[in-house]
N, C-alpha and C. Protein backbone atom coordinates (compact mmCIF):
# COMPACT_ATOMS: atom_id res chain seq x y z
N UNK A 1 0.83 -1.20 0.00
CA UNK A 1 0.00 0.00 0.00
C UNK A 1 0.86 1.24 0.00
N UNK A 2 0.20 2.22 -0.60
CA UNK A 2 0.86 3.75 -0.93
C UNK A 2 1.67 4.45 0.61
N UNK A 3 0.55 4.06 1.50
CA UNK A 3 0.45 4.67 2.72
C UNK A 3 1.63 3.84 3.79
N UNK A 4 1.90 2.52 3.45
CA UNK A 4 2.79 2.35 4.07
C UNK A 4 4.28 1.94 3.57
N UNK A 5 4.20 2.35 2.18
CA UNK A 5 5.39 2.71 1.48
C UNK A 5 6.24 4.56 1.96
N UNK A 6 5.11 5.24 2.48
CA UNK A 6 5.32 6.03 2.57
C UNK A 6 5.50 6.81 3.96
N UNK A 7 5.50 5.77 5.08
CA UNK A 7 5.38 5.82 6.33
C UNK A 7 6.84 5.04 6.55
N UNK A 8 7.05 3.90 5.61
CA UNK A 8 8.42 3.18 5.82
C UNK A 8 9.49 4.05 5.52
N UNK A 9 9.43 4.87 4.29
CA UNK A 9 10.66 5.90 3.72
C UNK A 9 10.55 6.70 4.97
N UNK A 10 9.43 7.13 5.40
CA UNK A 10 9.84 8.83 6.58
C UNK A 10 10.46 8.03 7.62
N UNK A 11 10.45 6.74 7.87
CA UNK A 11 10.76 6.67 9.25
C UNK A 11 12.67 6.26 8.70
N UNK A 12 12.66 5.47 7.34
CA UNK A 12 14.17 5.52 7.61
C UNK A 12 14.87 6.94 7.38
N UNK A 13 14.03 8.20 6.68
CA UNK A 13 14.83 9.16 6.58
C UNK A 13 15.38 10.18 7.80
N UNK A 14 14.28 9.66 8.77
CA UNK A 14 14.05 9.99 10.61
C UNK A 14 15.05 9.23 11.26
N UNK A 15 15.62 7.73 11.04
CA UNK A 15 16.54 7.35 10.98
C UNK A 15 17.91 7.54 10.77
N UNK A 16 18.03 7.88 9.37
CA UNK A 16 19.12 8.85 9.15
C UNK A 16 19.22 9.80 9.47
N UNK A 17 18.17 10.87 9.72
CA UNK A 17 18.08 12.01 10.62
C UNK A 17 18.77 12.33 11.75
N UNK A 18 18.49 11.46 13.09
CA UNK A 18 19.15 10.74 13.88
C UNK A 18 20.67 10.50 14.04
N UNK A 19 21.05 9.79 13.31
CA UNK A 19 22.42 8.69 12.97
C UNK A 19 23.28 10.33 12.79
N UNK A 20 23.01 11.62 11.98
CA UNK A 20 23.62 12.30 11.64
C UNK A 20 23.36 13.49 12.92
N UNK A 21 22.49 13.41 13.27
CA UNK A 21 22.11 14.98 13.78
C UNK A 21 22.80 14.78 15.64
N UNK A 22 23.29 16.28 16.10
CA UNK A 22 24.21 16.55 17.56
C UNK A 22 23.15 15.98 18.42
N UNK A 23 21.92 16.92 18.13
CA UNK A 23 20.86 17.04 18.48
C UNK A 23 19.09 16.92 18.12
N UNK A 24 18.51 15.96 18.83
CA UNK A 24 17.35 15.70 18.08
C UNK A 24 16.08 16.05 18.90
N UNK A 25 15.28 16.70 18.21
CA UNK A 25 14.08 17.26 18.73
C UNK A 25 12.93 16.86 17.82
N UNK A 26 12.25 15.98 19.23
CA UNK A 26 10.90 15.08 18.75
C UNK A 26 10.04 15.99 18.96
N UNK A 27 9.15 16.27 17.75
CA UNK A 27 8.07 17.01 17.71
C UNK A 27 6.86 16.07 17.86
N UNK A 28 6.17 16.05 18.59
CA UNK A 28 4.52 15.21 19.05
C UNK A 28 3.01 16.39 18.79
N UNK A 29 2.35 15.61 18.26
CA UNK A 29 1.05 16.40 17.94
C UNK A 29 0.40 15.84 19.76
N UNK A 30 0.02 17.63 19.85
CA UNK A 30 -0.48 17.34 21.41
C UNK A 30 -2.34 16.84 21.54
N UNK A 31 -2.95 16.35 19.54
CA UNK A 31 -4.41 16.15 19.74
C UNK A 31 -3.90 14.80 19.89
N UNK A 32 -3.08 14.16 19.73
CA UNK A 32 -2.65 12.34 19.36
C UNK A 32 -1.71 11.82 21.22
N UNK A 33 -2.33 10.63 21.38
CA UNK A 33 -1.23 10.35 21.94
C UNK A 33 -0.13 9.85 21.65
N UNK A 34 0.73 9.83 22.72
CA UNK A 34 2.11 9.60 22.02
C UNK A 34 2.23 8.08 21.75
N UNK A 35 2.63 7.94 20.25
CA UNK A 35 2.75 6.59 19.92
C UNK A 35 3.86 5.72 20.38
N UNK A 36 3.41 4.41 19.60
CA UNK A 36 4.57 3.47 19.75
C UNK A 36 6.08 3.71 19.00
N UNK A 37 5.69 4.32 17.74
CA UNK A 37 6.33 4.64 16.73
C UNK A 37 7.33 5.67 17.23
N UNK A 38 6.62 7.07 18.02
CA UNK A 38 7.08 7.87 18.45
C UNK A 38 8.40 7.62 19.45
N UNK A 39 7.69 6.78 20.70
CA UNK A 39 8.59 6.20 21.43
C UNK A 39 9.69 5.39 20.86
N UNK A 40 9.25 4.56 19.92
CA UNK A 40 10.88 4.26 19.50
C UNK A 40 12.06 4.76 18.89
N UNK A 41 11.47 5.56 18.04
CA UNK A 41 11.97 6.74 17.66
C UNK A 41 13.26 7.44 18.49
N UNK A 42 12.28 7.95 19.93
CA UNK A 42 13.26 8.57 20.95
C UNK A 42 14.19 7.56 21.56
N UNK A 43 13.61 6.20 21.76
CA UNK A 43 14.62 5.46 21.99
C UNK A 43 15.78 5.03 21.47
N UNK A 44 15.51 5.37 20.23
CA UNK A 44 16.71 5.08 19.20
C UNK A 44 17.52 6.04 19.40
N UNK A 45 16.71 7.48 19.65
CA UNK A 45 17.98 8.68 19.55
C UNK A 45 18.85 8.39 20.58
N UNK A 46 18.06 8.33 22.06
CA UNK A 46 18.86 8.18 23.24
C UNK A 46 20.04 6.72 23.03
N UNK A 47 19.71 5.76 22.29
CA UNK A 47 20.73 4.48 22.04
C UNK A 47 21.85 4.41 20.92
N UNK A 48 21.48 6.01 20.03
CA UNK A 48 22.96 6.00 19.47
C UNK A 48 23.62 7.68 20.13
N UNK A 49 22.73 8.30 21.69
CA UNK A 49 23.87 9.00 22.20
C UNK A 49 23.63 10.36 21.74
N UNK A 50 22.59 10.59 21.42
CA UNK A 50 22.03 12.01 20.70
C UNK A 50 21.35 12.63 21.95
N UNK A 51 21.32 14.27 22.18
CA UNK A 51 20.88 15.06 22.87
C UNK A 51 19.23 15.12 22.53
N UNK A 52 18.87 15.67 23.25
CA UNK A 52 17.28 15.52 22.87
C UNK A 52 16.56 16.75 24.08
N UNK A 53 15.54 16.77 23.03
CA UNK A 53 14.57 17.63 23.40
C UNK A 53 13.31 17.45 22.61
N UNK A 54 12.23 17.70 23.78
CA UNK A 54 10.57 17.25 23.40
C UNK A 54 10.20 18.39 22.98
N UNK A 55 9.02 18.11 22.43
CA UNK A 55 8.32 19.26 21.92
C UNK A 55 6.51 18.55 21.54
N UNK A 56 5.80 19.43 22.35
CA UNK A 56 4.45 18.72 22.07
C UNK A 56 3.81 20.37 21.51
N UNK A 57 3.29 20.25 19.88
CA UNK A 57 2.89 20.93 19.54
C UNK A 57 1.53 20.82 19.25
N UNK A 58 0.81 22.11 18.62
CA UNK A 58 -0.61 21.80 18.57
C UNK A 58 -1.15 22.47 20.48
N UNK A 59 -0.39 22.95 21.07
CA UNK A 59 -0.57 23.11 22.48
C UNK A 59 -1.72 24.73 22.85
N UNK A 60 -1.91 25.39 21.76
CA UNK A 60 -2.72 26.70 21.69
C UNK A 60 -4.16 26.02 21.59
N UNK A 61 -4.51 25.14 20.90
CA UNK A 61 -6.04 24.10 20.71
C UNK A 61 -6.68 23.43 22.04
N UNK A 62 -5.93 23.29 23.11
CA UNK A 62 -5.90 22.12 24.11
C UNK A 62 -6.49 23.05 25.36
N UNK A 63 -7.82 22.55 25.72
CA UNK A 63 -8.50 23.17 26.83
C UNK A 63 -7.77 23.22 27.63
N UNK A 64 -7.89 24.10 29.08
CA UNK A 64 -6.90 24.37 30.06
C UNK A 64 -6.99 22.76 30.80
N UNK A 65 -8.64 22.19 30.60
CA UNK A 65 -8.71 21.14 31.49
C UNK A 65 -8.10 19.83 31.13
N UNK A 66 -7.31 20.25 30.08
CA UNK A 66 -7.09 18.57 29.48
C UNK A 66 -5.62 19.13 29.73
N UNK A 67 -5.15 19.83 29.77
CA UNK A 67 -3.80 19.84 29.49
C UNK A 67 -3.04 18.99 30.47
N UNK A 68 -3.12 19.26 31.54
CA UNK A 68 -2.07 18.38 32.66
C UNK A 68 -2.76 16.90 32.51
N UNK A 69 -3.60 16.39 32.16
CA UNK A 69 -3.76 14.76 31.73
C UNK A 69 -2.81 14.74 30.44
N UNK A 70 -2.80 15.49 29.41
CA UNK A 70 -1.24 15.48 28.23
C UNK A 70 -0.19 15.18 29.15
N UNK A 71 -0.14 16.43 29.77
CA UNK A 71 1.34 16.38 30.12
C UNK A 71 1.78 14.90 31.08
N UNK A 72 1.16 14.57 31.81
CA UNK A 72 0.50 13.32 32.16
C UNK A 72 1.25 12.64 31.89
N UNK A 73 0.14 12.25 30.77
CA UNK A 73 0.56 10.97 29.37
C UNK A 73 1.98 10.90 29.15
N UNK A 74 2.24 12.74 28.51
CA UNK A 74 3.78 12.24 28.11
C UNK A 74 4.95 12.08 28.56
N UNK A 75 4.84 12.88 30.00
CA UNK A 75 5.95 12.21 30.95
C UNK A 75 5.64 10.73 31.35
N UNK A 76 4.47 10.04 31.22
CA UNK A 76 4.56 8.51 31.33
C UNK A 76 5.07 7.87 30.75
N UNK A 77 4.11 7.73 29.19
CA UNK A 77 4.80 6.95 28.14
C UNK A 77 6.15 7.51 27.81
N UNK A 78 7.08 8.87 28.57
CA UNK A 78 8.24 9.01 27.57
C UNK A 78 9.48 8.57 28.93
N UNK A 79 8.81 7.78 30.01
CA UNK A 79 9.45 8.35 31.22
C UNK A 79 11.12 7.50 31.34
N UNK A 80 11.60 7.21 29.99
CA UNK A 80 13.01 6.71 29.55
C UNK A 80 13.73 7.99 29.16
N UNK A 81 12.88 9.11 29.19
CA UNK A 81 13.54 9.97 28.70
C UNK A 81 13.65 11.31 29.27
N UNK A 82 12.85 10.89 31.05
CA UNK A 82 12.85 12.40 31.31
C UNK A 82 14.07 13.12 31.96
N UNK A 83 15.36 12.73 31.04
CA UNK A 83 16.42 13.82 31.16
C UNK A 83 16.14 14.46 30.09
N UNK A 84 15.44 14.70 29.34
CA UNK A 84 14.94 15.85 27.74
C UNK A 84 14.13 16.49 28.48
N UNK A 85 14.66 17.85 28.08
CA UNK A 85 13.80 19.44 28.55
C UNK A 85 11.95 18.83 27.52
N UNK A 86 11.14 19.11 28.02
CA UNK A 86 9.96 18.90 27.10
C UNK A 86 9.11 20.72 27.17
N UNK A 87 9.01 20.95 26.08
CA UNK A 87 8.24 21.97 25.61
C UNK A 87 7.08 22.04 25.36
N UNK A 88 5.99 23.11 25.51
CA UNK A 88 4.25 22.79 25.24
C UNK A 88 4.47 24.24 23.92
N UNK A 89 4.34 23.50 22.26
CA UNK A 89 4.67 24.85 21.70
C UNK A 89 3.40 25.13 20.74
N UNK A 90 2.95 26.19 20.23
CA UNK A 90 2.22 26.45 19.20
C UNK A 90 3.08 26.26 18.13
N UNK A 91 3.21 26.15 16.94
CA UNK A 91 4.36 26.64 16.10
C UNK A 91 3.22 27.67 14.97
N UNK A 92 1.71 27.30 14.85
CA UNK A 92 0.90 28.32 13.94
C UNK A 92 1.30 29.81 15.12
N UNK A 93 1.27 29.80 15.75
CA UNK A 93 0.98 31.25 16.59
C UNK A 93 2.09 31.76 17.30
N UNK A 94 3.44 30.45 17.20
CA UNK A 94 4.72 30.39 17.85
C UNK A 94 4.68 30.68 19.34
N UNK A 95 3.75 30.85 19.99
CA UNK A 95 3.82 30.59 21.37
C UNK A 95 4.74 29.80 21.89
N UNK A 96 5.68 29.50 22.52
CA UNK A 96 7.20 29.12 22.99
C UNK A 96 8.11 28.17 22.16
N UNK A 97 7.84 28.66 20.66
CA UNK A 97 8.48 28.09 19.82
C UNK A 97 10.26 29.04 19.70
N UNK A 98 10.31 29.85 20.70
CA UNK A 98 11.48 30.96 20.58
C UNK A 98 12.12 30.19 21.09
N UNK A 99 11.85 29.57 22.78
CA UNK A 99 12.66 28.85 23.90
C UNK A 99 12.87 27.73 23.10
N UNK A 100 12.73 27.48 22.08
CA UNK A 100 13.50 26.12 21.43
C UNK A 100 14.77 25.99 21.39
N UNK A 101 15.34 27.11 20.73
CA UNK A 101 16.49 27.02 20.34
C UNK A 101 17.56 27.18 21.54
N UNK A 102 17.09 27.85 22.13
CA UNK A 102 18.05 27.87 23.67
C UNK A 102 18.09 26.87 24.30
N UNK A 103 16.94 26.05 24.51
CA UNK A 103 17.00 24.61 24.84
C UNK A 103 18.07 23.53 23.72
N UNK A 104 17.68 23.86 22.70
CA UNK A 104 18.81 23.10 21.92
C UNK A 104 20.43 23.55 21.88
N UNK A 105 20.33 24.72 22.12
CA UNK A 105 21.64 24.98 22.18
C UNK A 105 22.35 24.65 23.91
N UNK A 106 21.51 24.47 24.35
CA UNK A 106 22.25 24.35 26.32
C UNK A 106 22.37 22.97 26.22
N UNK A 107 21.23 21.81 25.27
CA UNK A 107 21.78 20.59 25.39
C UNK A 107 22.69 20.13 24.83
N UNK A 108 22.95 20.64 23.38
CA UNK A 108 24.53 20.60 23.03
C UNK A 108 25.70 21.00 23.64
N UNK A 109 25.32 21.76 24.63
CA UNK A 109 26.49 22.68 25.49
C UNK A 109 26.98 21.29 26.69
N UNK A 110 25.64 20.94 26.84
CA UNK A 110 25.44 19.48 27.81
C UNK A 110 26.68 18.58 27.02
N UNK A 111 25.71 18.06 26.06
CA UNK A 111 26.49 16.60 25.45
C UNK A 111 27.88 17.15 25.59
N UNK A 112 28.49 18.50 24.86
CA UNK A 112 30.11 18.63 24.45
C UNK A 112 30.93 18.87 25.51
N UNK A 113 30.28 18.94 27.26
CA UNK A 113 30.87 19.52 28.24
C UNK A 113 32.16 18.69 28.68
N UNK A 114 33.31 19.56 28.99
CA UNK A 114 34.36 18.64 29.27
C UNK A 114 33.99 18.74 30.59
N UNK A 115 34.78 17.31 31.18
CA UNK A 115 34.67 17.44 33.07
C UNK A 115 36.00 16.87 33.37
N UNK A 116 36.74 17.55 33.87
CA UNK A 116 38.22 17.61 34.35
C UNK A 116 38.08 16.48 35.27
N UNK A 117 39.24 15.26 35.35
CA UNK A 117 39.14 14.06 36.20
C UNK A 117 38.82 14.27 37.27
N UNK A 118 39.62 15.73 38.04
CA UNK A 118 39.85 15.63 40.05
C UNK A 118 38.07 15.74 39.86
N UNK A 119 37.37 17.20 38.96
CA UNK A 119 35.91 16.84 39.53
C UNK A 119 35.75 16.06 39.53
N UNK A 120 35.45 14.93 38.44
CA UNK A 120 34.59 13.66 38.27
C UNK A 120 35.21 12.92 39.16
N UNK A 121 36.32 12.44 40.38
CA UNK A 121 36.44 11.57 40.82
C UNK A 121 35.89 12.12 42.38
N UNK A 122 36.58 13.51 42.49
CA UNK A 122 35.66 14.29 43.63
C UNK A 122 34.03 14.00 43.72
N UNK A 123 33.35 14.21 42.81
CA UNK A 123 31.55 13.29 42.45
C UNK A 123 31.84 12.20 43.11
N UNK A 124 32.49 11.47 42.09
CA UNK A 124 32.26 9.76 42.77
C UNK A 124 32.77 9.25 44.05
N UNK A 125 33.68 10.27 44.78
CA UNK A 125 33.81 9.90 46.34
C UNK A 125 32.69 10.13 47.22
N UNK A 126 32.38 11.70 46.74
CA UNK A 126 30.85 12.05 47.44
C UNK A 126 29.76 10.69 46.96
N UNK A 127 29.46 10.56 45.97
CA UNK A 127 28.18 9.68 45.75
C UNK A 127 28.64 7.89 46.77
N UNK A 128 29.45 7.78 46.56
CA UNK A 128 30.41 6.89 47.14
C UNK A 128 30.08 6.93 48.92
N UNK A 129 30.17 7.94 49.25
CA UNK A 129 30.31 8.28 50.81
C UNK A 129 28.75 8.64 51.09
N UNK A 130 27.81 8.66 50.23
CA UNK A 130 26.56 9.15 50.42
C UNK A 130 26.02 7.78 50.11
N UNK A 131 26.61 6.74 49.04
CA UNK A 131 25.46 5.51 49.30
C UNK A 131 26.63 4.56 48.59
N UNK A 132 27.21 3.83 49.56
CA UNK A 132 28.22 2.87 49.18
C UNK A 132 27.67 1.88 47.90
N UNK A 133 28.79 1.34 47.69
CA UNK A 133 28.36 -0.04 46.74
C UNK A 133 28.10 -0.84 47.08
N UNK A 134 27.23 -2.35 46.88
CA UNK A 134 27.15 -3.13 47.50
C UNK A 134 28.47 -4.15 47.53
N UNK A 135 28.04 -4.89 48.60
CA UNK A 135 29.18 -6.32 48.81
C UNK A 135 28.90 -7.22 47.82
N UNK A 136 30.14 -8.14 46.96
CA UNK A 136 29.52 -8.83 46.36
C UNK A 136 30.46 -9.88 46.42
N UNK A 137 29.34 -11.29 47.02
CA UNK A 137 30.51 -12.41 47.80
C UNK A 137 31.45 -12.22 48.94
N UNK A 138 31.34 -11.03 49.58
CA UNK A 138 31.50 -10.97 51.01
C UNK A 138 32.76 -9.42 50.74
N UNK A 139 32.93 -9.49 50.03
CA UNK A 139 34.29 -7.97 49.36
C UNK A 139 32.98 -6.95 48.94
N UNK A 140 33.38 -5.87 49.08
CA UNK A 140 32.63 -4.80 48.81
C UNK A 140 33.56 -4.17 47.74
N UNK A 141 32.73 -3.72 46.55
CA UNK A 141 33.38 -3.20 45.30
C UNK A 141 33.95 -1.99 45.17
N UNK A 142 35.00 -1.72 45.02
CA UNK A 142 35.61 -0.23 45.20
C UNK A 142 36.44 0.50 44.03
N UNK A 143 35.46 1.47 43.97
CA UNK A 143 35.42 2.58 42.99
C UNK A 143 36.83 3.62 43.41
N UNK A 144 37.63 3.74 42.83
CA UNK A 144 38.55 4.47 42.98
C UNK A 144 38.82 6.08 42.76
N UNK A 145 38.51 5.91 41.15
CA UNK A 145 38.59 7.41 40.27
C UNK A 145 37.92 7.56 38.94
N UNK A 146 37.53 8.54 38.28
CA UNK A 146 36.61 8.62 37.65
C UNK A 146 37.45 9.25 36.33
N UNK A 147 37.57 9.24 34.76
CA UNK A 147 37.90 10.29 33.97
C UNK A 147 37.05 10.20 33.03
N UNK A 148 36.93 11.29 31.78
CA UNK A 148 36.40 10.99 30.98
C UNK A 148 36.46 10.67 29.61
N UNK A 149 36.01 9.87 29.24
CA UNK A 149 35.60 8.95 28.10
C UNK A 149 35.13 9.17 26.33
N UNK A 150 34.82 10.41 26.52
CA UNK A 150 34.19 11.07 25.45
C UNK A 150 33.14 12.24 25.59
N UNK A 151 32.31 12.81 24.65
CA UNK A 151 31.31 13.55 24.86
C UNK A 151 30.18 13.03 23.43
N UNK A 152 29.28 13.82 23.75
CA UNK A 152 28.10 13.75 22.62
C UNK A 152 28.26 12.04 22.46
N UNK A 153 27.46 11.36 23.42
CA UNK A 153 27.11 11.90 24.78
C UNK A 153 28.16 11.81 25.68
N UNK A 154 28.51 12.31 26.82
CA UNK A 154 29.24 12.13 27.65
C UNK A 154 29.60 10.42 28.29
N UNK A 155 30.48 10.24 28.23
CA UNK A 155 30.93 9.09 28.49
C UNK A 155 31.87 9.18 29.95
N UNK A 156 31.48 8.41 31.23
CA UNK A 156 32.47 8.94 32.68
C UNK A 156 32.97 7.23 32.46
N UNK A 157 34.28 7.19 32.82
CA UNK A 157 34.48 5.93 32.55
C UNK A 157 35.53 5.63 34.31
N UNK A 158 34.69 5.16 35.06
CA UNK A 158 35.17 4.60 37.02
C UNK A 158 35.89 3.31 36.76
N UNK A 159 37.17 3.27 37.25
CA UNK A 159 38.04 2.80 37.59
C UNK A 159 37.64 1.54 39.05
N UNK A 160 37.78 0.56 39.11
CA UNK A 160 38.03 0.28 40.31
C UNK A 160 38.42 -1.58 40.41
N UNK A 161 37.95 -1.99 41.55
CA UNK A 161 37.66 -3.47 42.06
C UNK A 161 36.45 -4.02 41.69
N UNK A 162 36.68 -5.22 41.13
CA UNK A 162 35.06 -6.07 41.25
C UNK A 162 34.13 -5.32 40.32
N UNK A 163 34.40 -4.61 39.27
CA UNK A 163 33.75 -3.20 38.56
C UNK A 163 32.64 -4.16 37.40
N UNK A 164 32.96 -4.97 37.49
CA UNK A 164 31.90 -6.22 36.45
C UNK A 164 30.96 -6.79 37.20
N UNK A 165 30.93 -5.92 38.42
CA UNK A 165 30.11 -6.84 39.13
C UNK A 165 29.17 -5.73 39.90
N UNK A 166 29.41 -4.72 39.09
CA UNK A 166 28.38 -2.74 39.66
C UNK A 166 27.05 -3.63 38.81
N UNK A 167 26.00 -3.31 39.63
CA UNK A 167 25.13 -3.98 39.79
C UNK A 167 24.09 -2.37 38.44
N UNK A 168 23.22 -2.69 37.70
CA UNK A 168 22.29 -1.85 36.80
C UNK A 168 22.10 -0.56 38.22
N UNK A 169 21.26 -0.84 38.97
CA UNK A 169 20.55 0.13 39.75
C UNK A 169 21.86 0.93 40.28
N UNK A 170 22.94 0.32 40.50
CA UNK A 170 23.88 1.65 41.12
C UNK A 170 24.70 2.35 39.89
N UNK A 171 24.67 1.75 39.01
CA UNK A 171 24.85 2.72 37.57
C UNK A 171 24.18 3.67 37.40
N UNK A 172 22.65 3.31 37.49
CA UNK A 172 21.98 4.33 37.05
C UNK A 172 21.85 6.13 38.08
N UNK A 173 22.41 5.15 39.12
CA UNK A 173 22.57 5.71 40.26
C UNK A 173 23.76 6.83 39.94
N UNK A 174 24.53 6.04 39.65
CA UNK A 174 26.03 7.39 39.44
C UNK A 174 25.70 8.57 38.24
N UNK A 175 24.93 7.66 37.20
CA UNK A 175 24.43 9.01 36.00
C UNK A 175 23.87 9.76 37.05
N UNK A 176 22.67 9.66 37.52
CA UNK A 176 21.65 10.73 38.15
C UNK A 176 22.71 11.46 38.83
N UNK A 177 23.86 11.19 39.42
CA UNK A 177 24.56 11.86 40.29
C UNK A 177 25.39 12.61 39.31
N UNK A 178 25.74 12.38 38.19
CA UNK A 178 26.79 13.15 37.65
C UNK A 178 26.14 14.22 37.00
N UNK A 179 24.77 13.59 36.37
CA UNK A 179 23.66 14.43 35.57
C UNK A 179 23.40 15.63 35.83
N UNK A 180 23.52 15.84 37.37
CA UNK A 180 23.07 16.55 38.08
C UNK A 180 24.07 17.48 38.56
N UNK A 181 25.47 16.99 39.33
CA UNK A 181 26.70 17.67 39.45
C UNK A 181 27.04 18.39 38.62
N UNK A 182 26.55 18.32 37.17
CA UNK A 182 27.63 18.85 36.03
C UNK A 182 26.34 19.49 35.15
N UNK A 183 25.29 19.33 35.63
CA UNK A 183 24.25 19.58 34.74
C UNK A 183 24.23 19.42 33.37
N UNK A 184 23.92 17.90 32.85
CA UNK A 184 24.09 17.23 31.76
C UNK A 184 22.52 16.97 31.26
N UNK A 185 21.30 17.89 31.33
CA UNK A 185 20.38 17.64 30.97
C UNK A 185 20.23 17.78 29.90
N UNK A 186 19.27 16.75 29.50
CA UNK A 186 18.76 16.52 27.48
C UNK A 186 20.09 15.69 27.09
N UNK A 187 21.01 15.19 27.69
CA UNK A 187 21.69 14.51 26.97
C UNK A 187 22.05 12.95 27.60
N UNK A 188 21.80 12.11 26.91
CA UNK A 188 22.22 10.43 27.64
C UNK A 188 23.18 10.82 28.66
N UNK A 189 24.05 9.73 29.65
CA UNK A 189 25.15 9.81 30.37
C UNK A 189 25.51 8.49 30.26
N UNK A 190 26.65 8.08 29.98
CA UNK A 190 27.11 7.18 29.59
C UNK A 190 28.04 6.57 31.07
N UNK A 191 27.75 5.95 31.79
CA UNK A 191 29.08 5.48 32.71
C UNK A 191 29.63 3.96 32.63
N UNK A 192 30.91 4.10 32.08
CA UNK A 192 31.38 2.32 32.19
C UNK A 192 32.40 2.31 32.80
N UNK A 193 32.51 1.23 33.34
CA UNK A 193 33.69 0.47 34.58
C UNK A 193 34.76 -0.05 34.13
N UNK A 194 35.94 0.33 34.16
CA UNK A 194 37.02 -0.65 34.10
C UNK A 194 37.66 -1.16 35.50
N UNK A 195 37.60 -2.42 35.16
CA UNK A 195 38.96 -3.22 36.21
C UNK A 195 40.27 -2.54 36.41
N UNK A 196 40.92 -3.06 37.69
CA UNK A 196 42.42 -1.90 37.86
C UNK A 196 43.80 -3.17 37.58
């Protein structure tokens, strides 16, 4: 069919879109909910390391009473992604279609930020001293020092003992902590472990 010859091309050219672009900004119609399509979409951006920023347009149409059930929705279904600034924009009437670009430009500022080792290992003593690692097999795993790895997206790459054995939840644990130290919003955080 016409219609899904033509739904297959936009999504690989959204694809390539992606694969090339610093920064990617998902535009959502705010009469639709957010799809499946949509969501993978963003998942893809965030899994090859792209900055991001939401945008739910169509937002000048939307009774006052429906709006926070939207907003709702899309911090639910998007909630893999709520390190992305999300926007409510008109683009017919441009109602906060200005704050776009400043948002896109602070998350690129995000992804390209350098972070000098003493900070990043200074972070990981504090996060360290604020909620240890667990024991694993009776040794407790020890994180030493922190440098970094890359940018777009930022990559922190911790040094230590037993480092194959940092458990998902305290990973995710050190992003939120660095995310936040260094203010890395709208952009993935990448943290991997090497052995010493």
């Amino acid at each position: 069919r016409i219609e899904d010859a033509v739904e297959k091309f936009s999504v690989i050219k959204t694809l390539q879109a992606i694969e090339s672009a610093h920064v990617v900004l998902a535009l959502m119609d705010a009469h639709e909910n957010v799809g499946e399509q949509d969501a993978s979409l963003i998942g893809t951006a965030i899994e090859e390391g792209r900055a991001l920023v939401l945008a739910v347009n169509k937002w000048d149409n939307i009774p006052m009473e429906q709006r926070d059930l939207i907003r709702d929705q899309v911090r639910e279904r998007l909630s893999f992604a709520d390190f992305a600034p999300l926007h409510f924009i008109s683009a017919r009437h441009g109602t906060g279609v200005g704050d776009l670009l400043a948002t896109v430009n602070a998350v690129y500022a995000a992804a390209m930020r350098e972070m000098p080792t003493p900070e990043l290992t200074h972070v990981l003593e504090a996060a360290i001293e604020s909620h240890q690692p667990p024991v694993i097999r009776g040794r407790r795993i020890k994180l030493r020092y922190a440098h970094q790895g890359g940018r777009n997206p930022p990559v922190i790459v911790v040094h230590g003992n037993q480092t194959d054995q940092v458990p998902d939840a305290y990973r995710r644990y050190l992003v939120n902590v660095y995310r936040k130290a260094f203010d890395l919003q709208g952009t993935p955080v990448r943290v991997l472990f090497r052995g010493e």
